[in-house]
Protein backbone atom coordinates (compact mmCIF):
# COMPACT_ATOMS: atom_id res chain seq x y z
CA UNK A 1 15.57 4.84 8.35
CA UNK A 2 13.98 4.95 4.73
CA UNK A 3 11.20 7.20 3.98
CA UNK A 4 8.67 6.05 1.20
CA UNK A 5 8.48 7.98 -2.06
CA UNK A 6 5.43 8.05 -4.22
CA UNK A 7 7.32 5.73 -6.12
CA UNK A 8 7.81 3.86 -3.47
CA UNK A 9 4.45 3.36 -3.25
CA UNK A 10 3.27 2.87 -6.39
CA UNK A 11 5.82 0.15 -6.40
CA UNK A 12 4.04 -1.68 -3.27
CA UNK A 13 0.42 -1.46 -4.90
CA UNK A 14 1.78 -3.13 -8.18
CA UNK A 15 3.28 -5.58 -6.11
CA UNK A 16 0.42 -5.80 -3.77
CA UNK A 17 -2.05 -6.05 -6.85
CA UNK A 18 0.28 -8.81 -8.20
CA UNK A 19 -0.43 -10.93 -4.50
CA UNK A 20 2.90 -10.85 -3.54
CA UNK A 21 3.31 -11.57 0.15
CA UNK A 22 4.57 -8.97 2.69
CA UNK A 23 7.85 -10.07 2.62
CA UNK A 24 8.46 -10.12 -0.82
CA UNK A 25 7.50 -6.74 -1.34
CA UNK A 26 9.27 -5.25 1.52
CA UNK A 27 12.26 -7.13 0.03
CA UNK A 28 12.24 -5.42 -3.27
CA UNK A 29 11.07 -1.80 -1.75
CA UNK A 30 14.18 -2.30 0.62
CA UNK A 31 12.13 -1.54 3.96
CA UNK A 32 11.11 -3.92 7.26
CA UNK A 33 7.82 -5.50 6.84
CA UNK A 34 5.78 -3.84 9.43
CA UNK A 35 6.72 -0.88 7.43
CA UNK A 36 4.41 -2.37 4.87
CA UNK A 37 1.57 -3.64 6.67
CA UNK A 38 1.34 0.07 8.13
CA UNK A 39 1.50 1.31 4.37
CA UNK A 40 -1.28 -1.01 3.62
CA UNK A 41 -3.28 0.09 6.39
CA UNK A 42 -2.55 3.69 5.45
CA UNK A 43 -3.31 3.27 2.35
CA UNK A 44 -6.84 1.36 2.71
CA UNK A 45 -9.66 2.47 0.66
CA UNK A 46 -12.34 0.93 2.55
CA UNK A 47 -13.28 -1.49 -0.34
CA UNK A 48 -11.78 -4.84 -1.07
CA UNK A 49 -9.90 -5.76 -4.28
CA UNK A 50 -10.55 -8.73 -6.94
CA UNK A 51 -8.45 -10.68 -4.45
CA UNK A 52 -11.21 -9.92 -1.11
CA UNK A 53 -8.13 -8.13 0.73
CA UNK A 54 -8.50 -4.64 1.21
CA UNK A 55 -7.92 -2.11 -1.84
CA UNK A 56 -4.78 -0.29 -1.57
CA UNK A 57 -3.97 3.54 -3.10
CA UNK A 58 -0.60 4.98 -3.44
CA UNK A 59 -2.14 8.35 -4.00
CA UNK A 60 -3.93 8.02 -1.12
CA UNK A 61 -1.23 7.12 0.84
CA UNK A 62 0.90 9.69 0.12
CA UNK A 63 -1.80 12.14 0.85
CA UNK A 64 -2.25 10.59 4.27
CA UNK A 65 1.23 11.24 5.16
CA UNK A 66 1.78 14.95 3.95
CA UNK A 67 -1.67 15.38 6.09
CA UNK A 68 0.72 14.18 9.09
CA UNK A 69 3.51 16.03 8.19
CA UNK A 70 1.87 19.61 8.04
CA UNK A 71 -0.05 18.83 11.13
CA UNK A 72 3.18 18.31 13.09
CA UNK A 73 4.18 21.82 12.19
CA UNK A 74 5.97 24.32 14.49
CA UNK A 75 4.13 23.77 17.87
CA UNK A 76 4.49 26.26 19.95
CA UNK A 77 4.85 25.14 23.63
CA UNK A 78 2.76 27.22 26.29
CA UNK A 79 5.04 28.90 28.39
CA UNK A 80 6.12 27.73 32.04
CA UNK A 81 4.50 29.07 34.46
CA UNK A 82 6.59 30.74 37.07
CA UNK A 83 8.24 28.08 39.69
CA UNK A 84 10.98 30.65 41.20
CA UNK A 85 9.43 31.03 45.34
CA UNK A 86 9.82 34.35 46.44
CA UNK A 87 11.10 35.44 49.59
């Protein structure tokens, strides 16, 4: 499993900018496809491009994801509660 870099990224909005299908830029990244789509999607700036397709940032992107990764954190689990019977 391959985690995006920054560079990565910037790499797939050069592309992207450059209207190079899906394919083709998960080709030269070195990932699976869907793993672009959801890098588009993650990336979306809620405004569309020159091209009418929705505006992608790298910067953006990678800010989403460090977001998810400190709110996975150390969760603490509650503790059991106790399921010993007594006698």
């Amino acid at each position: 499993m391959k985690y995006l870099t920054l560079k990565d990224r910037r790499l797939i909005a050069k592309l992207y900018r450059q209207e190079a299908r899906v394919l083709d830029i998960a080709n030269k990244v070195g990932c699976h496809p869907g793993t672009i789509y959801e890098e588009l999607r993650r990336g979306a700036t809620g405004k569309l491009d020159e091209n009418q397709r929705p505006e992608y940032d790298p910067d953006l992107a990678q800010k989403e994801v460090r977001a998810s990764i400190r709110r996975r954190g150390n969760h603490r689990k509650a503790p059991m509660p106790n399921t010993k019977e007594e006698d």
